[in-house]
Protein backbone atom coordinates (compact mmCIF):
# COMPACT_ATOMS: atom_id res chain seq x y z
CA UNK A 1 -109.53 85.28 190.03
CA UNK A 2 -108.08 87.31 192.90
CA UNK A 3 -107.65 90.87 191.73
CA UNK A 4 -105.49 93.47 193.86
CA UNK A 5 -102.94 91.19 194.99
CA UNK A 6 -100.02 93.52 195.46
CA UNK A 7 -97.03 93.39 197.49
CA UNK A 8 -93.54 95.44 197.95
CA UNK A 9 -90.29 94.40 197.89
CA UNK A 10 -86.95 95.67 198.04
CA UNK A 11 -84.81 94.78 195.08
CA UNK A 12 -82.23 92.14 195.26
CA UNK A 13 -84.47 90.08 197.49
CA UNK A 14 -85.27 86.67 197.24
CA UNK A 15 -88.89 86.06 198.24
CA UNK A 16 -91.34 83.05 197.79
CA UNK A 17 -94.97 83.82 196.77
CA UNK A 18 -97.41 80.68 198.13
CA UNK A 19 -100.70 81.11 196.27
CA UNK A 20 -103.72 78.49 197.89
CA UNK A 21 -106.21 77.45 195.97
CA UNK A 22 -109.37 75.47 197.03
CA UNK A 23 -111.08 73.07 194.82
CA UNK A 24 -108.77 73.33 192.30
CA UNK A 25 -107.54 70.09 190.37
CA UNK A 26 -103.40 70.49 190.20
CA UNK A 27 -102.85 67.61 188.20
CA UNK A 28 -101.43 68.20 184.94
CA UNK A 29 -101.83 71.87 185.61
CA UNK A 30 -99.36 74.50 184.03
CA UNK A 31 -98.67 77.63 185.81
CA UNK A 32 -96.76 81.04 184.48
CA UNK A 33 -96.26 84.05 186.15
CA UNK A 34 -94.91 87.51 184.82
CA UNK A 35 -93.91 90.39 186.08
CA UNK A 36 -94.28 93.48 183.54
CA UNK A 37 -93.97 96.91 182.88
CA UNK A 38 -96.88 98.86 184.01
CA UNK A 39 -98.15 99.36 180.13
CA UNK A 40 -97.23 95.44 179.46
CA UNK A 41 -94.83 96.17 176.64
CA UNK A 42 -91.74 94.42 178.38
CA UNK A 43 -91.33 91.11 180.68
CA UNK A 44 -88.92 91.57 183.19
CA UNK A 45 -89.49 88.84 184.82
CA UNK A 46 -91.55 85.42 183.33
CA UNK A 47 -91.66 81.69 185.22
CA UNK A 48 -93.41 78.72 184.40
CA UNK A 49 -93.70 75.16 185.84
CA UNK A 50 -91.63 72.83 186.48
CA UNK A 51 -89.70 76.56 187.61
CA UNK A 52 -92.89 77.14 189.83
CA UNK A 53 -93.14 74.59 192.44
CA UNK A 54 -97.06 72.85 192.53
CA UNK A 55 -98.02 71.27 195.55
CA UNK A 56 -101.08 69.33 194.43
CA UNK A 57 -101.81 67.58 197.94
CA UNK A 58 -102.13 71.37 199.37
CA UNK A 59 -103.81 73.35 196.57
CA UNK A 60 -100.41 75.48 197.05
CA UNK A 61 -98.53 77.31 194.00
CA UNK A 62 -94.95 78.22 194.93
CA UNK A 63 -92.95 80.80 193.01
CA UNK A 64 -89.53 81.83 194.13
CA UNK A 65 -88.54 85.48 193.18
CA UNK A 66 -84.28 85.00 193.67
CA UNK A 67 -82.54 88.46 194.26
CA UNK A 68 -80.93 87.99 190.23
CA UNK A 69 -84.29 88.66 189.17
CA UNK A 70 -85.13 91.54 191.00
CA UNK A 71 -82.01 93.36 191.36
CA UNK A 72 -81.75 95.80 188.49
CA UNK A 73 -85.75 96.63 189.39
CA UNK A 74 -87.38 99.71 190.66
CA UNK A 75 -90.40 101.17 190.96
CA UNK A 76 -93.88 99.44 190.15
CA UNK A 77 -94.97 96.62 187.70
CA UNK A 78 -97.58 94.89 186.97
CA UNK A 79 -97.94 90.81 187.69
CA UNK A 80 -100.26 88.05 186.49
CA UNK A 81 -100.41 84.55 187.34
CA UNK A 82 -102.66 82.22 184.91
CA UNK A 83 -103.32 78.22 184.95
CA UNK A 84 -104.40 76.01 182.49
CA UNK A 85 -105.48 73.17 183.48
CA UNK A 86 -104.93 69.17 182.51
CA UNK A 87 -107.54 69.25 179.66
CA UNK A 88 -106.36 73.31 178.35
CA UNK A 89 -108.66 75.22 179.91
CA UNK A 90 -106.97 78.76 180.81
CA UNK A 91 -107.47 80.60 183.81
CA UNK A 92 -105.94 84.25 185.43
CA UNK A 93 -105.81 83.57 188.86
CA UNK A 94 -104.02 86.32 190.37
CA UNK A 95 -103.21 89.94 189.38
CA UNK A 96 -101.69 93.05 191.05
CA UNK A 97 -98.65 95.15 191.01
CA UNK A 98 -95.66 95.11 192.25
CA UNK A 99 -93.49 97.94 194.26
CA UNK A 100 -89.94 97.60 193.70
CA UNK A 101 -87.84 99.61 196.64
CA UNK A 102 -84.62 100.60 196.62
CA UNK A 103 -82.25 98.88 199.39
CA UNK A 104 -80.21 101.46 201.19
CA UNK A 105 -77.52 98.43 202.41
């Protein structure tokens, strides 16, 4: 799991998040992401495949962020990323936070 994997934004952007991962069997595989409220009580934003784009020749998860689903946010959050593999087994691979700026255009 990759802990501390934070990154800033400003909202309305679009933005695609490429996560590599080595030795890692793709096949089958279902991945969701979520972005939440720091205490976890509300999703603000939630995708999961086919929405999240697996490249299984690469080891490459690619989630697209469009500017509808970060418009009306601000501030920080909390996001999570797990996998479960073809035969159910459940990982977390990535978690971190979010900083949501404010666009001044």
């Amino acid at each position: 799991m990759s802990t501390n994997q934070n990154f800033s934004l400003y909202a309305g952007d679009t933005l695609d998040i490429v996560v590599e991962l080595d030795n890692v069997d793709l096949s089958a595989a279902t991945i969701k992401w979520a972005m939440t409220t720091l205490n976890g009580n509300e999703y603000l934003i939630y995708k999961q495949t086919p929405e999240i784009t697996v490249d299984e020749d690469n080891g490459l998860i690619i989630f697209r962020l469009e500017s509808a689903d970060t418009i009306d946010c601000l501030g920080d959050y909390y996001h999570e990323c797990e996998l479960t593999d073809g035969i159910g087994n459940v990982s977390t691979i990535m978690t971190g936070l979010v900083n949501m700026k404010r666009s001044r255009v």
